[in-house]
C-alpha atoms as a PDB file:
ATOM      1  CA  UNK A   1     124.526  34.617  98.937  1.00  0.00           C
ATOM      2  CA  UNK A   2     127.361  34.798  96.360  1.00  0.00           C
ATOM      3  CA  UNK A   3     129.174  31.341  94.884  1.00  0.00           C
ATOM      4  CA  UNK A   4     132.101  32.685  97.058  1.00  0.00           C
ATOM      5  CA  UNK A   5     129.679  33.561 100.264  1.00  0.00           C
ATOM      6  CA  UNK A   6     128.858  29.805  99.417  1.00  0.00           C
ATOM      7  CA  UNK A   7     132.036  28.007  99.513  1.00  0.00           C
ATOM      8  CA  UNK A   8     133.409  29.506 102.352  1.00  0.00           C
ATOM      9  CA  UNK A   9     130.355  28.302 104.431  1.00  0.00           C
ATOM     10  CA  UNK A  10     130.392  25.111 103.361  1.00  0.00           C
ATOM     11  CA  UNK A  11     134.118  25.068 103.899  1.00  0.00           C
ATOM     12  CA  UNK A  12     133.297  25.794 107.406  1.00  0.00           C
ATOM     13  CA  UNK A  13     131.039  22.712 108.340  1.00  0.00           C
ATOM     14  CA  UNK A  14     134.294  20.234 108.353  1.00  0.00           C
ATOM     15  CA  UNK A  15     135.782  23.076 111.203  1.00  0.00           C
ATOM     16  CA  UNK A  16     132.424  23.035 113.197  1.00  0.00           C
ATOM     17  CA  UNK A  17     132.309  19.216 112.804  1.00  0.00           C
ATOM     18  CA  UNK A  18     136.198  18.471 114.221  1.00  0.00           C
ATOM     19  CA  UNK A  19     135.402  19.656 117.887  1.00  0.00           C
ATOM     20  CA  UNK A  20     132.984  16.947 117.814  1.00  0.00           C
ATOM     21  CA  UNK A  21     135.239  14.461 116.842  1.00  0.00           C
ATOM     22  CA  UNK A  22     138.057  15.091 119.531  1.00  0.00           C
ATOM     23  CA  UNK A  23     138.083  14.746 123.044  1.00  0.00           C
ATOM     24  CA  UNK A  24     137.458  17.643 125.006  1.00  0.00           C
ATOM     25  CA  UNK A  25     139.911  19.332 127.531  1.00  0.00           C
ATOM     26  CA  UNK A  26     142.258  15.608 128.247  1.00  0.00           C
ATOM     27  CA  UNK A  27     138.627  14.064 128.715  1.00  0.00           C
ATOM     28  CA  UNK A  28     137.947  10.584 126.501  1.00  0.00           C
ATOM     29  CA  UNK A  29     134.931  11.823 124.928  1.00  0.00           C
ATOM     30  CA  UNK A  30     133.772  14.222 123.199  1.00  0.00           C
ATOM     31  CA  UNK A  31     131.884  17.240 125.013  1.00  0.00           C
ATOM     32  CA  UNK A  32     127.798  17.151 124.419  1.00  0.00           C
ATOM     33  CA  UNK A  33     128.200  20.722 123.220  1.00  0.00           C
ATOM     34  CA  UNK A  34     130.374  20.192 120.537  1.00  0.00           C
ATOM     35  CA  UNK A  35     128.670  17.169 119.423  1.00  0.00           C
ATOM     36  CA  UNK A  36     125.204  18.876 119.505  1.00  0.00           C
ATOM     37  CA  UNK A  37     126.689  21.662 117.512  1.00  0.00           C
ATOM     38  CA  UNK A  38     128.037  19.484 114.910  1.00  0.00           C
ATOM     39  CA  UNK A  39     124.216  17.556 114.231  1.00  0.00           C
ATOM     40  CA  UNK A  40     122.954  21.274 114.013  1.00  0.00           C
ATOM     41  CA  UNK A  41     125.831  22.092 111.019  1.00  0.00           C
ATOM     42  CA  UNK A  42     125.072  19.384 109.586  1.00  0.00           C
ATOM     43  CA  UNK A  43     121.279  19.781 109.459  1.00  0.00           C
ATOM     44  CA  UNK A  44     121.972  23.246 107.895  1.00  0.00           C
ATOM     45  CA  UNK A  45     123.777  21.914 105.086  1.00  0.00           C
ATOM     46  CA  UNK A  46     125.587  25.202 104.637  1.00  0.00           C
ATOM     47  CA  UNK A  47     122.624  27.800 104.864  1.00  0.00           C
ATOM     48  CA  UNK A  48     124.422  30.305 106.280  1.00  0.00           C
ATOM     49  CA  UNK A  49     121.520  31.795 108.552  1.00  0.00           C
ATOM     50  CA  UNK A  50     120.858  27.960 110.072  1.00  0.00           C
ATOM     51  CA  UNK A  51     125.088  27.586 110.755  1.00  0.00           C
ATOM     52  CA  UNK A  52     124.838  30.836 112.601  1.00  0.00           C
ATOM     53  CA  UNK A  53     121.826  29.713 114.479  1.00  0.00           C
ATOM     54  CA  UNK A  54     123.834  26.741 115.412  1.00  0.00           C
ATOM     55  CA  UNK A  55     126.865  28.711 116.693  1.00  0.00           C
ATOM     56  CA  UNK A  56     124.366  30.806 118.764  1.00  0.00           C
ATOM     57  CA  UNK A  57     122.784  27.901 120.358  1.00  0.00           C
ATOM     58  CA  UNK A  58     126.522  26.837 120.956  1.00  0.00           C
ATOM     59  CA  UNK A  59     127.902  29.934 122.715  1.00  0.00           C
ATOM     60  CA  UNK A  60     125.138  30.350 124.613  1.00  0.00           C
ATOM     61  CA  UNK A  61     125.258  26.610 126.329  1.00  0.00           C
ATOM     62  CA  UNK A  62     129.485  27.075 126.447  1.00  0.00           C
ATOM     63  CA  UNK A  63     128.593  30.345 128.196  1.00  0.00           C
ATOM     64  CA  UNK A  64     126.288  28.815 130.758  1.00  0.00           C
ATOM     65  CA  UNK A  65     128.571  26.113 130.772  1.00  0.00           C
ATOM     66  CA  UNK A  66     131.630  28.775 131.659  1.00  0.00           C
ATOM     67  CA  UNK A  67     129.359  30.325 134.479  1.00  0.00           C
ATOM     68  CA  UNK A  68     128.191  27.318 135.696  1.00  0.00           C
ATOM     69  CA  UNK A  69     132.425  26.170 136.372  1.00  0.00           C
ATOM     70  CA  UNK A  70     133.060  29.848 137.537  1.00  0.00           C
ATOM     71  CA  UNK A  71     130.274  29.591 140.361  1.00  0.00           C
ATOM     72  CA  UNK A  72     131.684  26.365 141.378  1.00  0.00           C
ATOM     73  CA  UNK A  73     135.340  27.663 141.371  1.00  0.00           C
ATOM     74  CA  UNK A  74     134.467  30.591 143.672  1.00  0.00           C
ATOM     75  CA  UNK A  75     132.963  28.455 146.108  1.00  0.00           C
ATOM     76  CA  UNK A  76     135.448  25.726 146.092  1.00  0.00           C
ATOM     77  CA  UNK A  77     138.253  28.681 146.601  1.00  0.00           C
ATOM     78  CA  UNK A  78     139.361  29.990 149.949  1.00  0.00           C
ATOM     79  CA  UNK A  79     138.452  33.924 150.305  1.00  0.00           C
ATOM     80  CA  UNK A  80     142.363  34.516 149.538  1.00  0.00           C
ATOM     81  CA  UNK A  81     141.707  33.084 145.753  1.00  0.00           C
ATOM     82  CA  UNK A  82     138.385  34.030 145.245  1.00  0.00           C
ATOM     83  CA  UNK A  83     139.536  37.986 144.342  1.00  0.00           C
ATOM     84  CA  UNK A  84     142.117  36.748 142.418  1.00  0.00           C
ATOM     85  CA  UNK A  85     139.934  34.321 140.538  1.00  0.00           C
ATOM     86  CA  UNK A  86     137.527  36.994 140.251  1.00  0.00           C
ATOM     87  CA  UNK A  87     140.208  39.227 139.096  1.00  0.00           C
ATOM     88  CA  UNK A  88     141.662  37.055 136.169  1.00  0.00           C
ATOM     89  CA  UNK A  89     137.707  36.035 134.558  1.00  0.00           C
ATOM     90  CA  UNK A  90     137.180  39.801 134.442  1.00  0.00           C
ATOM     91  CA  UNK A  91     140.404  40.523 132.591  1.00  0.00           C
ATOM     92  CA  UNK A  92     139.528  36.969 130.293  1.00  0.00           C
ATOM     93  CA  UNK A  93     136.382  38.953 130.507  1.00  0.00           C
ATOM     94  CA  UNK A  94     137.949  42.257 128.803  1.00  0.00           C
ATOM     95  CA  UNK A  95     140.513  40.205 126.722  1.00  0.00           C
ATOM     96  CA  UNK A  96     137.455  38.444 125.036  1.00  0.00           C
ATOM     97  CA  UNK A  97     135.654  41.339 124.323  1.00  0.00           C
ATOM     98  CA  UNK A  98     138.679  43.117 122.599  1.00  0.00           C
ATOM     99  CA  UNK A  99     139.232  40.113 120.757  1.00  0.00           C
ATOM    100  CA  UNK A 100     135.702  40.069 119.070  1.00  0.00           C
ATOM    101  CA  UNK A 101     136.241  43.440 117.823  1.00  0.00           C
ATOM    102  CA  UNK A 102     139.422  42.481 116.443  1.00  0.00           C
ATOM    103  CA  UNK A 103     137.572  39.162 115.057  1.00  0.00           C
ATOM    104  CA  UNK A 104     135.164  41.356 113.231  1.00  0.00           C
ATOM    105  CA  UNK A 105     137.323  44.235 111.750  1.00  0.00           C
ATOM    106  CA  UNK A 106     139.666  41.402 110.486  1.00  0.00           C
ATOM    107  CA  UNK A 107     136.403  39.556 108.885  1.00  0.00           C
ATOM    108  CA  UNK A 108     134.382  43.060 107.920  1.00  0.00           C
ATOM    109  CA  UNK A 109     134.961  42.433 104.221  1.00  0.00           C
ATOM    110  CA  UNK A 110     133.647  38.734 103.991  1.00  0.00           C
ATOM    111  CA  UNK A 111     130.009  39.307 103.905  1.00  0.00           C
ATOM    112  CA  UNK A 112     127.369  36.927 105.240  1.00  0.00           C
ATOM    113  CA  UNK A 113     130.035  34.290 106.261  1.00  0.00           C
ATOM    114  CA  UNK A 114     131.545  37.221 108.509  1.00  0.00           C
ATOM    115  CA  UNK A 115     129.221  36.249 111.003  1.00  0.00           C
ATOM    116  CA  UNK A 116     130.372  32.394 110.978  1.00  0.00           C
ATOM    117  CA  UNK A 117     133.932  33.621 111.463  1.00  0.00           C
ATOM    118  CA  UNK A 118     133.582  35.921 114.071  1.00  0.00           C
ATOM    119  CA  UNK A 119     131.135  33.167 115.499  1.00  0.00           C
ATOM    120  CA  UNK A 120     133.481  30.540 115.515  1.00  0.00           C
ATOM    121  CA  UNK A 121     136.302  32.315 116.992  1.00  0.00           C
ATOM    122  CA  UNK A 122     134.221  33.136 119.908  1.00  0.00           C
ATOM    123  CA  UNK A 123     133.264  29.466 120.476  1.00  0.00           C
ATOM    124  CA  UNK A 124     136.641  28.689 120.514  1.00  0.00           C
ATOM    125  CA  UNK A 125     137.758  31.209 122.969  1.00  0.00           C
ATOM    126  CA  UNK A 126     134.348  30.503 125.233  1.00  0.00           C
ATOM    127  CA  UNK A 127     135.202  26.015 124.825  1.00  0.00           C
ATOM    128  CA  UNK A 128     139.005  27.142 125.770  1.00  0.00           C
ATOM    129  CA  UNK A 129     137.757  29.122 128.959  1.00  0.00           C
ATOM    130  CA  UNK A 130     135.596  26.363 129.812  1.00  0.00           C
ATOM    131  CA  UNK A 131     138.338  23.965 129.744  1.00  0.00           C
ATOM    132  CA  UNK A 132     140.725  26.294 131.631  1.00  0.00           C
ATOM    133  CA  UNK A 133     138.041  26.505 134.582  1.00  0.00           C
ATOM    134  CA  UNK A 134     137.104  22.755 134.392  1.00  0.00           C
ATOM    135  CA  UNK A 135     141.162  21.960 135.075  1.00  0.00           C
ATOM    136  CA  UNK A 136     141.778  24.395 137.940  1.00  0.00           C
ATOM    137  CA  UNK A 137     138.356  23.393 139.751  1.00  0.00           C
ATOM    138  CA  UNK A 138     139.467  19.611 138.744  1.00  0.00           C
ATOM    139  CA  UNK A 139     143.221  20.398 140.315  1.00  0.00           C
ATOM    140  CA  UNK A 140     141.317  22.087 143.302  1.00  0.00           C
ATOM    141  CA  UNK A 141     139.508  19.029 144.791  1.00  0.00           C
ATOM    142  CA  UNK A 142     140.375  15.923 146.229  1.00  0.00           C
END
């Protein structure tokens, strides 16, 4: 890894370390992901390979996390929402993907830390999903 490659991973520990700071989605606390994420950046200290490890572990529990809230959402919907529900996660679905291949032709040129940028940006989008679904099965029940 260059002195550049470097720098720009360690700049990107405070930005993997500020989810678990604030509260997520209008909650008072911070979620456990983000805050398990953030003891896993910082036990990387900026190896690039261990940060990207970190953000795998992450998506993976935000995308169990997502399907976990979309399960509960179709059963907690009457049949006449469940298409459309089912209808809007598969175009989130299709939005998501297009935006990762956007995320990694914009980042092609950055080398190793390419990965932590394209990484990142699909945490975000995954946490913002997650927080979507949380509110509308939270506005759905009593």
């Amino acid at each position: 890894m260059n002195a550049r490659h470097l720098l720009l991973a360690l700049c990107l520990l405070p930005a993997l370390h500020a989810h678990a700071a604030e509260h997520f989605c209008g909650q008072g606390k911070p979620h456990p992901i983000d805050q398990a994420l953030a003891r896993a950046a910082e036990r990387s200290s900026g190896v690039t390979m261990d940060l990207a490890d970190a953000q795998g572990a992450a998506w993976a529990a935000w995308d169990k996390e997502l399907n976990r809230l979309y399960a509960a959402l179709q059963k907690a919907t009457g049949p006449e929402r469940r298409e459309t529900l089912r209808a809007a996660q598969r175009a989130w679905l299709a939005y998501d993907k297009a935006q990762a291949l956007w995320d990694a032709a914009l980042h092609a040129d950055e080398g190793t830390s390419a990965a932590l940028n394209t990484g990142g940006a699909s945490l975000a989008r995954r946490r913002a999903r997650v927080c979507d679904l949380q509110s509308a099965l939270d506005g759905l029940q009593p």
